[in-house]
N, C-alpha and C. Protein backbone atom coordinates (compact mmCIF):
# COMPACT_ATOMS: atom_id res chain seq x y z
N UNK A 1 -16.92 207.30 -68.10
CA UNK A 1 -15.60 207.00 -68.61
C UNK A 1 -14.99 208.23 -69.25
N UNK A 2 -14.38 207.87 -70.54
CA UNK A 2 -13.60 209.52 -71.28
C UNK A 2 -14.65 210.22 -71.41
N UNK A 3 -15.81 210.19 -71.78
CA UNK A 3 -16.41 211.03 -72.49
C UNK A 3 -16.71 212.02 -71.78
N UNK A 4 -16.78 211.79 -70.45
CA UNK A 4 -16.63 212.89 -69.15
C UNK A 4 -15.56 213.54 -68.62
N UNK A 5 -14.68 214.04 -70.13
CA UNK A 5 -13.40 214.53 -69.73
C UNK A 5 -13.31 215.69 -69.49
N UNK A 6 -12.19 216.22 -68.43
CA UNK A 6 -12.08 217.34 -68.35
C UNK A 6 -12.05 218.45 -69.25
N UNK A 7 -11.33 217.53 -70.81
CA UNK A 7 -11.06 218.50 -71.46
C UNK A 7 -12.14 218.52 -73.27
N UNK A 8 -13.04 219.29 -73.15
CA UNK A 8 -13.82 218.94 -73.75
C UNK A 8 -13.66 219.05 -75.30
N UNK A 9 -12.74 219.58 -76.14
CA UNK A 9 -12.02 218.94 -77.12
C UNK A 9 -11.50 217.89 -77.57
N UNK A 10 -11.31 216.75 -76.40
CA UNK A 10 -10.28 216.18 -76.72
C UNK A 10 -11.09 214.71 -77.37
N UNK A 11 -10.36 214.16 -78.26
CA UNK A 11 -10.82 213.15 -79.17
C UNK A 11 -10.95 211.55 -77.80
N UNK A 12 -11.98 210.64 -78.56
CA UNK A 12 -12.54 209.91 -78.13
C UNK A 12 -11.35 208.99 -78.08
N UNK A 13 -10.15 208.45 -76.59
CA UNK A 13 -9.20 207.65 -76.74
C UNK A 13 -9.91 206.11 -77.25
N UNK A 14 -10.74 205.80 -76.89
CA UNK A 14 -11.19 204.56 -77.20
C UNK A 14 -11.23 204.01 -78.67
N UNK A 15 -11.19 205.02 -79.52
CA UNK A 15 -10.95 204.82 -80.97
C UNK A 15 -9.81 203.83 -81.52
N UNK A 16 -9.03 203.83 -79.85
CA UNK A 16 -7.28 203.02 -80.30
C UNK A 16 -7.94 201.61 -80.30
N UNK A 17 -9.12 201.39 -79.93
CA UNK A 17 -9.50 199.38 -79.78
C UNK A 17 -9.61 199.14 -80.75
N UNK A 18 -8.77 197.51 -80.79
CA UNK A 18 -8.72 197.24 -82.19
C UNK A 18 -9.52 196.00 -82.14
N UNK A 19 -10.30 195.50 -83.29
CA UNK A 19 -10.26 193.59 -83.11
C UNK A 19 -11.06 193.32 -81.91
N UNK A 20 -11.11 192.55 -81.36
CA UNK A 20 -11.81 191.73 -80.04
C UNK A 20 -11.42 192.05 -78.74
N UNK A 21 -10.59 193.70 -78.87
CA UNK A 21 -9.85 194.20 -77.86
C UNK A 21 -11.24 194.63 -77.20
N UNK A 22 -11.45 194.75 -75.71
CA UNK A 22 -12.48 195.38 -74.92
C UNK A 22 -12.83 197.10 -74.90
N UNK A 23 -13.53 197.50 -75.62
CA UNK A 23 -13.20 199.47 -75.14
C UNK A 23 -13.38 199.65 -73.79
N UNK A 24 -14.11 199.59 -73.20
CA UNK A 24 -14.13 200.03 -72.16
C UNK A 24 -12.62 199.66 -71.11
N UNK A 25 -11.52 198.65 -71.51
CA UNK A 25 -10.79 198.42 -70.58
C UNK A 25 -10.01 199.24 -70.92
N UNK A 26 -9.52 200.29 -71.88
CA UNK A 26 -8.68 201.30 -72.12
C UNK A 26 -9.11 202.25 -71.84
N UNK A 27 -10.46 202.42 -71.68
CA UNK A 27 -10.80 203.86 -70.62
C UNK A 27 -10.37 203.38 -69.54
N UNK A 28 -10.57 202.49 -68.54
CA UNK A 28 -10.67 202.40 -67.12
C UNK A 28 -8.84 202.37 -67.04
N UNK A 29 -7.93 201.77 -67.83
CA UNK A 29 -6.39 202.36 -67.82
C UNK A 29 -6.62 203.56 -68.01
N UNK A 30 -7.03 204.65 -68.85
CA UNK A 30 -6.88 205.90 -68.95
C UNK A 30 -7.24 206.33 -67.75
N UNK A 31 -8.46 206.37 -67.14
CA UNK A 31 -8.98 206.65 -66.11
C UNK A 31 -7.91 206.74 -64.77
N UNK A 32 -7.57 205.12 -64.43
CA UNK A 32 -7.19 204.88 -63.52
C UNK A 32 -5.49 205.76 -63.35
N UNK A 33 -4.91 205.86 -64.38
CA UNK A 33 -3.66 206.96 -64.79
C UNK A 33 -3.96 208.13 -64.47
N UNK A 34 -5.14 208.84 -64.99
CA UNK A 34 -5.11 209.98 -64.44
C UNK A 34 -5.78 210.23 -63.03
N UNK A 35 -6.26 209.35 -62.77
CA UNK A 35 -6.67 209.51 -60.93
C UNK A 35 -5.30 209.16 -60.26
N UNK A 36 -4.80 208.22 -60.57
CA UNK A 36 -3.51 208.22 -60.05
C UNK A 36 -2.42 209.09 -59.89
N UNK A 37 -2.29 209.66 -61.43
CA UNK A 37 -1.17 210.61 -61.35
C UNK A 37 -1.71 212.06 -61.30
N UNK A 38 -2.79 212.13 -61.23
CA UNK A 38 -3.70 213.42 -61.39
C UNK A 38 -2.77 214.67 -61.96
N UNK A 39 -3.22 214.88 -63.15
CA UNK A 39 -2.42 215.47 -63.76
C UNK A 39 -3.09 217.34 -63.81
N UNK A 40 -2.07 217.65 -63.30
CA UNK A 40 -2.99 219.32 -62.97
C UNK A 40 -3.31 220.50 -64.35
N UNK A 41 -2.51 220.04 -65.89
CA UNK A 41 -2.96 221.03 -66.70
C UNK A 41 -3.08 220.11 -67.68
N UNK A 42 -3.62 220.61 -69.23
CA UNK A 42 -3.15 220.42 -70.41
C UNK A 42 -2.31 219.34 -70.79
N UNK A 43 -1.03 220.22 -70.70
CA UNK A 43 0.45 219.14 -71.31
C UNK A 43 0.61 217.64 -69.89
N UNK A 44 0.41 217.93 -68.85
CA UNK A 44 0.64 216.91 -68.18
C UNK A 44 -0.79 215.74 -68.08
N UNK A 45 -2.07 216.39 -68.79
CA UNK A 45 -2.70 215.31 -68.89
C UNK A 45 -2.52 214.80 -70.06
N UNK A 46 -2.16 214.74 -71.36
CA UNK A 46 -1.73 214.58 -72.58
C UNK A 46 -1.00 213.40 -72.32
N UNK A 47 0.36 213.62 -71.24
CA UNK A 47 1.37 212.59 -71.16
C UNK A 47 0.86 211.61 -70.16
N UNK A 48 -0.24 211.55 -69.56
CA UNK A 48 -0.67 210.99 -68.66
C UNK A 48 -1.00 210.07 -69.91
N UNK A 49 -2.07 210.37 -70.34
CA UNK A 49 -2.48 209.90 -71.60
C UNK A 49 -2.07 209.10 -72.69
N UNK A 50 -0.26 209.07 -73.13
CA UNK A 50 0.14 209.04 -73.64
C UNK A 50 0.67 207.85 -72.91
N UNK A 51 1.31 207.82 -71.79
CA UNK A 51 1.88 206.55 -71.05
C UNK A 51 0.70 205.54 -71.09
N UNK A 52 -0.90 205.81 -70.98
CA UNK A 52 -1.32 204.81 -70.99
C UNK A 52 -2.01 204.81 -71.90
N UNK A 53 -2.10 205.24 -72.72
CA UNK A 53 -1.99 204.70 -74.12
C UNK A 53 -0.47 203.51 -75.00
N UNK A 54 0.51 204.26 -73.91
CA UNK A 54 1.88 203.01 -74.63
C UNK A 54 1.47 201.77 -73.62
N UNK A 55 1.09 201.67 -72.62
CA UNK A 55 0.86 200.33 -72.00
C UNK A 55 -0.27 199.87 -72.26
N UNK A 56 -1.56 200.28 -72.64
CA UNK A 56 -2.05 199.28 -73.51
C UNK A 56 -1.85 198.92 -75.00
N UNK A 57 -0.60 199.94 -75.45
CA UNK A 57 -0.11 198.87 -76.60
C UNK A 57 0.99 197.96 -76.22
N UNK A 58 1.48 198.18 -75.11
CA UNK A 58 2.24 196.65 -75.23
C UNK A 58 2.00 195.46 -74.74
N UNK A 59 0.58 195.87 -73.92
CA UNK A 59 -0.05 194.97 -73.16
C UNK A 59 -0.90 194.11 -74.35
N UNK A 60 -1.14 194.79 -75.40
CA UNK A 60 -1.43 194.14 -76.88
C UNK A 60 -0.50 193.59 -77.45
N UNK A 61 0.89 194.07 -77.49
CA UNK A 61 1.52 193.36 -77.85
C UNK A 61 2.54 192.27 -77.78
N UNK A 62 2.17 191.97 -76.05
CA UNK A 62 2.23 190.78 -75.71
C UNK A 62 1.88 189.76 -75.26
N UNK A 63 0.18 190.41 -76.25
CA UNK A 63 -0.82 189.34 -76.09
C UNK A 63 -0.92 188.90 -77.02
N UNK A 64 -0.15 188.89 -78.71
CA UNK A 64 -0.07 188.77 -79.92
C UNK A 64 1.42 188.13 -79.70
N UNK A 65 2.08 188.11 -78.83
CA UNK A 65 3.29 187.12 -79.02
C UNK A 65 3.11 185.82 -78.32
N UNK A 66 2.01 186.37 -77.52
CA UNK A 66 1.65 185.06 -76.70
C UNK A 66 0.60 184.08 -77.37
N UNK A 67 -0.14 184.79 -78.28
CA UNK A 67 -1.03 184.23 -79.29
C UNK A 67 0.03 183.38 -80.53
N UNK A 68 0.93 183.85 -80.79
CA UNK A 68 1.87 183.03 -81.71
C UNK A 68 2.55 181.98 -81.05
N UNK A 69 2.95 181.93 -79.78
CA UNK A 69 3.51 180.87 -79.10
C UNK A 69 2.53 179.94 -79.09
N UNK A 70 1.29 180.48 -78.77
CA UNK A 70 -0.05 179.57 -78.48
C UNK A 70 -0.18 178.31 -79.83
N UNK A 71 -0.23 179.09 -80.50
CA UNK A 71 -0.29 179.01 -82.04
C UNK A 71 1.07 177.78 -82.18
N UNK A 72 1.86 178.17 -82.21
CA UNK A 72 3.18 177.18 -82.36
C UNK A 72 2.95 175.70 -81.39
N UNK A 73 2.77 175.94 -80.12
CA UNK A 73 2.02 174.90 -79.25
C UNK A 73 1.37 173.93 -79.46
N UNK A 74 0.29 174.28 -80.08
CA UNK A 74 -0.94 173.62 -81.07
C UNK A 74 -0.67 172.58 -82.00
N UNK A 75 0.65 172.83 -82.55
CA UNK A 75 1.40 172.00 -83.26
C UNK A 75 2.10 170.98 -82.60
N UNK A 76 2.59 170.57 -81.53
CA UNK A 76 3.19 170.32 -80.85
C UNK A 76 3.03 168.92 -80.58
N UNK A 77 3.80 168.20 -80.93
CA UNK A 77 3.41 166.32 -80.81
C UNK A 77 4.79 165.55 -79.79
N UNK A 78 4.50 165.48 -79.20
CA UNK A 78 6.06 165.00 -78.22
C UNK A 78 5.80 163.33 -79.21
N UNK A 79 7.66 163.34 -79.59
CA UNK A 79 8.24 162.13 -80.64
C UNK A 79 7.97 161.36 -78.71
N UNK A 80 8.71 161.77 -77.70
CA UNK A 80 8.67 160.64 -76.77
C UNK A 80 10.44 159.18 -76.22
N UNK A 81 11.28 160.27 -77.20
CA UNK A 81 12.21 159.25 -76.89
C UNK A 81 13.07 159.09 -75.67
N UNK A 82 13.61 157.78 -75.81
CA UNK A 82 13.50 157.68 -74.47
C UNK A 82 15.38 156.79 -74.73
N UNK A 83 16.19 157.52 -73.68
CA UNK A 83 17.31 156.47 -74.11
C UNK A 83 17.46 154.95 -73.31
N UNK A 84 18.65 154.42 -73.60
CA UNK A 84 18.62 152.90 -72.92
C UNK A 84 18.41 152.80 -71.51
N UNK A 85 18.95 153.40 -70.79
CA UNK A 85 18.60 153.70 -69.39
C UNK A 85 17.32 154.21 -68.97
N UNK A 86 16.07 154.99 -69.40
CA UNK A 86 14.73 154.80 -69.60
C UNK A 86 14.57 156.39 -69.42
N UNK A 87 15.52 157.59 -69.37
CA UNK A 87 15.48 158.76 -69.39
C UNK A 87 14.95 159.60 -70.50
N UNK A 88 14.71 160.86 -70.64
CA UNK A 88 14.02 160.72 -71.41
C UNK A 88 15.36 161.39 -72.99
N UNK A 89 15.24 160.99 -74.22
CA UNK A 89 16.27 161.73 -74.93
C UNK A 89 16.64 163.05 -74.94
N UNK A 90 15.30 163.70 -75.35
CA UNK A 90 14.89 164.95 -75.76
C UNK A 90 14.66 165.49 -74.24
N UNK A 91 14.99 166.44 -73.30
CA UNK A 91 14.30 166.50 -71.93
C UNK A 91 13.40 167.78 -72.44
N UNK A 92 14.21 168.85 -72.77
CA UNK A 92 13.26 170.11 -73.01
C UNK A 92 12.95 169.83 -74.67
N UNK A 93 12.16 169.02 -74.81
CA UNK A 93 11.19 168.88 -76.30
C UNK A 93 10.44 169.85 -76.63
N UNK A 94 9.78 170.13 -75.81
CA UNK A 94 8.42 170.87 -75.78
C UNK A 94 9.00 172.54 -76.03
N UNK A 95 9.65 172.89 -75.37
CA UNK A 95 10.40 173.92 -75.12
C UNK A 95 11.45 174.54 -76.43
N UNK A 96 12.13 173.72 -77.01
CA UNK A 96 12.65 173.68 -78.61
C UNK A 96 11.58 173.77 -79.61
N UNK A 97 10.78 173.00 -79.53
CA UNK A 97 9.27 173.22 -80.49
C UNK A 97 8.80 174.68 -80.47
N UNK A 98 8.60 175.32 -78.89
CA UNK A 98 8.26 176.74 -78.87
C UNK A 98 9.09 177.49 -79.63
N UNK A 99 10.70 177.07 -79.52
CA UNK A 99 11.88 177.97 -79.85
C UNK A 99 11.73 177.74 -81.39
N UNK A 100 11.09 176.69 -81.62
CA UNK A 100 11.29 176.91 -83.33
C UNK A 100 10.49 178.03 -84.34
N UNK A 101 9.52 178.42 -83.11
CA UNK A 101 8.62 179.37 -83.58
C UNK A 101 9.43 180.65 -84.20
N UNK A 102 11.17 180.93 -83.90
CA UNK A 102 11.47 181.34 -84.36
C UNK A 102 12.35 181.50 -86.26
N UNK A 103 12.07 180.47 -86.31
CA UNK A 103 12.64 180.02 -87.57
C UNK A 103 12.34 180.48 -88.37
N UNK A 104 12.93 181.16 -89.74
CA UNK A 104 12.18 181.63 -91.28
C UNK A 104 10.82 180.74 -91.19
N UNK A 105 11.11 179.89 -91.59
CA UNK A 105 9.82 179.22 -91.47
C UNK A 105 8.17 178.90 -91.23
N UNK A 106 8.60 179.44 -89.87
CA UNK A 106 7.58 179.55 -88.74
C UNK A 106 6.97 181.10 -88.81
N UNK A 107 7.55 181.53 -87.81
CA UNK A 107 7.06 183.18 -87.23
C UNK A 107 7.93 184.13 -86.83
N UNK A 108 8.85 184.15 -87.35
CA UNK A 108 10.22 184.67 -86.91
C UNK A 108 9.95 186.14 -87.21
N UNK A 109 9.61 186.31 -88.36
CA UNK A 109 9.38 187.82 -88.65
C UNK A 109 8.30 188.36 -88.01
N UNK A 110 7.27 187.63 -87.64
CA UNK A 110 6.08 188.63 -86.52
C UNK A 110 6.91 188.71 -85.41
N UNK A 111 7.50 187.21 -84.80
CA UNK A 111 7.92 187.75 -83.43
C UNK A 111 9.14 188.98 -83.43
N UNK A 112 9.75 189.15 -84.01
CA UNK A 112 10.73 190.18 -84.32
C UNK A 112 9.90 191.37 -84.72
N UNK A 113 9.00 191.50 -85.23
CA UNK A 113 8.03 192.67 -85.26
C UNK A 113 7.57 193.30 -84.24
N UNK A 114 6.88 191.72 -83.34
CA UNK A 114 6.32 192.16 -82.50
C UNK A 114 7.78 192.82 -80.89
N UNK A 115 8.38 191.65 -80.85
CA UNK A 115 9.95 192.58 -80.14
C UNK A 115 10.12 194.05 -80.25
N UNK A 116 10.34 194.12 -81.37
CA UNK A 116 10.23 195.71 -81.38
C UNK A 116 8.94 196.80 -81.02
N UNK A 117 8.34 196.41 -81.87
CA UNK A 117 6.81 196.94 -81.11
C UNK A 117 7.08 196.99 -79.30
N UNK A 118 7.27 196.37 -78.92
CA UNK A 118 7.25 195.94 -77.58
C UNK A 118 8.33 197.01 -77.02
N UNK A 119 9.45 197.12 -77.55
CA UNK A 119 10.38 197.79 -76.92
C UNK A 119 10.06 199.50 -77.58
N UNK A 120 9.73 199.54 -78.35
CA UNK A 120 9.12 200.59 -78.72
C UNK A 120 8.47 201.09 -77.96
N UNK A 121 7.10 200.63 -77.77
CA UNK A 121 5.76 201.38 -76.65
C UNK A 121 6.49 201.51 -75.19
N UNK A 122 7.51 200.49 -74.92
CA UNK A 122 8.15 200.57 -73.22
C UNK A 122 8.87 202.36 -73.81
N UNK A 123 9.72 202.22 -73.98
CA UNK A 123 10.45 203.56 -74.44
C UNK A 123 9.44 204.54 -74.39
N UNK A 124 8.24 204.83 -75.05
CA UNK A 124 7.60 205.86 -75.38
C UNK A 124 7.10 206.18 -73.70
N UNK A 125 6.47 205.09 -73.48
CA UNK A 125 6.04 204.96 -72.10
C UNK A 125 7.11 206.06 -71.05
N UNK A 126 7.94 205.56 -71.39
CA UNK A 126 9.41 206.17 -70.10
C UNK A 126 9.35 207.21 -70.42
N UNK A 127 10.00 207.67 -71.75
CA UNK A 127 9.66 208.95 -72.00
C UNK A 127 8.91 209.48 -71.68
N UNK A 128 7.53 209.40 -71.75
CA UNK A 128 6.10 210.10 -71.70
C UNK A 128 6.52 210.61 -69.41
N UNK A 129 6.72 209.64 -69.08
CA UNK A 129 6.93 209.75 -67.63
C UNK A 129 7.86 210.54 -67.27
N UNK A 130 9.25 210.40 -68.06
CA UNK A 130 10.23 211.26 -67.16
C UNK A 130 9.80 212.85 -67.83
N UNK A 131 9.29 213.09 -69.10
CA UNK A 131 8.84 214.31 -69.31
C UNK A 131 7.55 215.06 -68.14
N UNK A 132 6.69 213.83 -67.82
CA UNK A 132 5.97 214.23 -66.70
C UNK A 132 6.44 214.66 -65.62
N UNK A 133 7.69 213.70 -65.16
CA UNK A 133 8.16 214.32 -63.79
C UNK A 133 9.02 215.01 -63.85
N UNK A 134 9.50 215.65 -65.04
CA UNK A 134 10.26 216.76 -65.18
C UNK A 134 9.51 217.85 -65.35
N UNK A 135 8.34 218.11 -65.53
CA UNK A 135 7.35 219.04 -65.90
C UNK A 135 6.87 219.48 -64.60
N UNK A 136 6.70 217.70 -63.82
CA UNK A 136 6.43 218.65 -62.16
C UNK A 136 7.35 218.93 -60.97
N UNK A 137 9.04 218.99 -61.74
CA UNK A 137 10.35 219.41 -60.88
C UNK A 137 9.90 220.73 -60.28
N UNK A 138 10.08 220.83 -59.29
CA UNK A 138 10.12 222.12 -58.97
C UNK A 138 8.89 222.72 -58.66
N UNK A 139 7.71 221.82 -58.80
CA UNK A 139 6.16 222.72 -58.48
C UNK A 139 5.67 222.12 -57.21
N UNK A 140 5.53 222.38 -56.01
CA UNK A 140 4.97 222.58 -55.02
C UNK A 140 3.29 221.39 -55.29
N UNK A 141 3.58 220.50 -54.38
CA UNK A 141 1.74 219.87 -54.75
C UNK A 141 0.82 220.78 -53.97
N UNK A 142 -0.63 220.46 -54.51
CA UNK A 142 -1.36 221.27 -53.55
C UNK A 142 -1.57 220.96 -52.25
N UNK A 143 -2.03 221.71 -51.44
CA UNK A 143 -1.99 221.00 -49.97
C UNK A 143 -2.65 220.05 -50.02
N UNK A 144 -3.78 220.02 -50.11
CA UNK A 144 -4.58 219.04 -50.24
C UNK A 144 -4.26 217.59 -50.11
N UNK A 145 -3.42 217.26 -51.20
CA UNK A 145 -2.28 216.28 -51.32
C UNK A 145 -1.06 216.32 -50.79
N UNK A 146 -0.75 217.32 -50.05
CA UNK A 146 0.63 217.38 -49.48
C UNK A 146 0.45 216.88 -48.11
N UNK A 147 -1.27 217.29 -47.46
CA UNK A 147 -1.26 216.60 -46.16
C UNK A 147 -1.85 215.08 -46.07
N UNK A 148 -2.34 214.84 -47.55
CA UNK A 148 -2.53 213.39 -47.75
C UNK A 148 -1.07 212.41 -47.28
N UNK A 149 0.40 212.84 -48.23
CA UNK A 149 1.41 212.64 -48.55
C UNK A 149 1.60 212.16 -46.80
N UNK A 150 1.69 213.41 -46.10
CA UNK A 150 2.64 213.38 -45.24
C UNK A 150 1.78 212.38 -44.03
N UNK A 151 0.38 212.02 -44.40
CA UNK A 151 -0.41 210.81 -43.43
C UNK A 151 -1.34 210.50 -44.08
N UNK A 152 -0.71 209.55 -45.06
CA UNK A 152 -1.79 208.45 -45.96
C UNK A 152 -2.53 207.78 -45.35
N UNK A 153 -2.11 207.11 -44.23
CA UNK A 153 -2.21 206.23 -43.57
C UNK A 153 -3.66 206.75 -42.42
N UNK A 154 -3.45 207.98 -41.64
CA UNK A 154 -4.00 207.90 -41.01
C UNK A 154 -5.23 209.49 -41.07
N UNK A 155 -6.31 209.45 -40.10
CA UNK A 155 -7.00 210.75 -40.26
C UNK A 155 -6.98 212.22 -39.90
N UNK A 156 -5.08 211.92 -39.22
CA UNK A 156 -4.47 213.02 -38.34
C UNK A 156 -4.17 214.37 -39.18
N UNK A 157 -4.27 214.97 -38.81
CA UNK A 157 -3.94 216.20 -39.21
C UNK A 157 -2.95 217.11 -38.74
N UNK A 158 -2.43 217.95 -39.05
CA UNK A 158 -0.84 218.28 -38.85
C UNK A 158 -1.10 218.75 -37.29
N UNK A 159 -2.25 219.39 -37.30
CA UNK A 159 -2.54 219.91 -35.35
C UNK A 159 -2.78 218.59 -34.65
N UNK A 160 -3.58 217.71 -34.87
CA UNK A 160 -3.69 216.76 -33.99
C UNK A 160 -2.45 216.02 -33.87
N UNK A 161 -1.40 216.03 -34.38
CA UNK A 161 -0.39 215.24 -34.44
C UNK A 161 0.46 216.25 -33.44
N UNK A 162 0.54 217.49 -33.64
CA UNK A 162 0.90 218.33 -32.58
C UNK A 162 0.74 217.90 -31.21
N UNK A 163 -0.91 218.09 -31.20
CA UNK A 163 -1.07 218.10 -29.70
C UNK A 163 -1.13 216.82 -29.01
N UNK A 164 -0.91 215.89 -29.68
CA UNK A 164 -0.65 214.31 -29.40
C UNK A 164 0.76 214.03 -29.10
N UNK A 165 1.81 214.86 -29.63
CA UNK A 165 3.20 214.87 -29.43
C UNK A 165 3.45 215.58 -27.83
N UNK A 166 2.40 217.08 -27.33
CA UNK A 166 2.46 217.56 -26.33
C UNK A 166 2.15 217.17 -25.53
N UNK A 167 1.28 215.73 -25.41
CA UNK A 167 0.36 214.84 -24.36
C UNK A 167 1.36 213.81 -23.81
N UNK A 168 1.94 213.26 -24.60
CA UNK A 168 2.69 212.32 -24.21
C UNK A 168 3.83 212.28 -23.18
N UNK A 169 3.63 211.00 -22.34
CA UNK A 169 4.62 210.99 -21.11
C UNK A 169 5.12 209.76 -21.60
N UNK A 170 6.31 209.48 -20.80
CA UNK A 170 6.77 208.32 -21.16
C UNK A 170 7.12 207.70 -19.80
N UNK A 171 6.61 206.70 -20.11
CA UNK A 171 6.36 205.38 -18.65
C UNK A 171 7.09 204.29 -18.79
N UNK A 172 7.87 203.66 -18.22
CA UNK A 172 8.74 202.46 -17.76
C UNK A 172 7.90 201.66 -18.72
N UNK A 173 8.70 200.52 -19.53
CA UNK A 173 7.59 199.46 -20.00
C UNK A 173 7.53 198.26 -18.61
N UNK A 174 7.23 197.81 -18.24
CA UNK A 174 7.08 196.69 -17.41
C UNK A 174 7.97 195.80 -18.03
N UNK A 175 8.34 195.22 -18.44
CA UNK A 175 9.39 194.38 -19.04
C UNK A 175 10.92 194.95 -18.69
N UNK A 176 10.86 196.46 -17.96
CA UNK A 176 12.29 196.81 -17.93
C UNK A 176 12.96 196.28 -16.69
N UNK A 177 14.23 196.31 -16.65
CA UNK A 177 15.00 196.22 -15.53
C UNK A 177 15.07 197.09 -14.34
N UNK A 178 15.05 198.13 -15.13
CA UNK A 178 15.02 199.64 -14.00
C UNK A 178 13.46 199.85 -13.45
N UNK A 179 13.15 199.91 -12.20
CA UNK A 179 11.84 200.24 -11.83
C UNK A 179 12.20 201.56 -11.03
N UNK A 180 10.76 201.84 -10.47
CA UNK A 180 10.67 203.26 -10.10
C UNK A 180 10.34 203.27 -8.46
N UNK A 181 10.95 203.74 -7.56
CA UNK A 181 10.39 203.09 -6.26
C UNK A 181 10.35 204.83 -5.37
């Protein structure tokens, strides 16, 4: 996991788990970010770093809004009324009960905490990215990846695709109108 990092200074990310959070699942996001975006120095693995470090805080922190809804739920007793015609009074009951979770009362000030939190780490996140792909405007990938790019898909290589282009004839499909006599 991190501890096999490239960069052998760099502090243990897993330190960010908090509570009953998993460590190891914030390495394997760290991980999986920088295999993904493979970040070629320093400053661009930092922000690699940094983006997923903001998505597993908001991925926390909307598992703590979802824990307060949970929470509000729990409470939750359907009254059941029903008008003269046998419909029901209340239709979205259940649904107002959730919404009350916002009330002084209730949880209004975590969930508004947590809102922000939330829009917070998205922001940092973006940031952290468009500084990345502004960092790699203008730099050439290595080949390596450039002939990945140009055939993900297949095991061709820029010559075999050549001489596969020079082979080719082109033959009537059988389905055509025009034949060859």
């Amino acid at each position: 996991m991190l501890q096999n990092s490239r960069i052998p200074f760099q502090a243990d990310l897993c330190d960010l788990v908090i509570g009953p959070e998993i460590k190891h699942r914030l390495g394997d996001l760290i991980e999986t970010a920088r295999l993904s975006l493979k970040p070629r120095d320093f400053a661009e693995n930092c922000l690699v770093d940094e983006m997923a470090i903001s998505k597993w805080r908001g991925i926390r922190t909307k598992i703590m809004e979802k824990a307060v809804y949970d929470h509000q739920a729990t409470t939750y007793r359907p009254r059941g009324l029903k008008t003269t015609d046998g419909t029901d009074a209340e239709p979205y009951e259940d649904m107002y009960h959730l919404a009350c979770a916002h009330s002084p009362e209730a949880s209004r000030i975590v969930l508004t905490a947590l809102g922000r939190l939330e829009t917070r780490y998205y922001r940092h996140f973006c940031g952290s990215f468009r500084l990345l792909l502004t960092a790699r405007r203008g730099t050439p990938l290595p080949l390596t990846d450039l002939e990945q790019a140009l055939h993900p898909l297949s095991n061709f290589t820029p010559k075999k695709v050549k001489e596969e282009k020079e082979n080719t004839t082109c033959e009537p499909s059988p389905n055509s109108s025009h034949t060859t006599k």
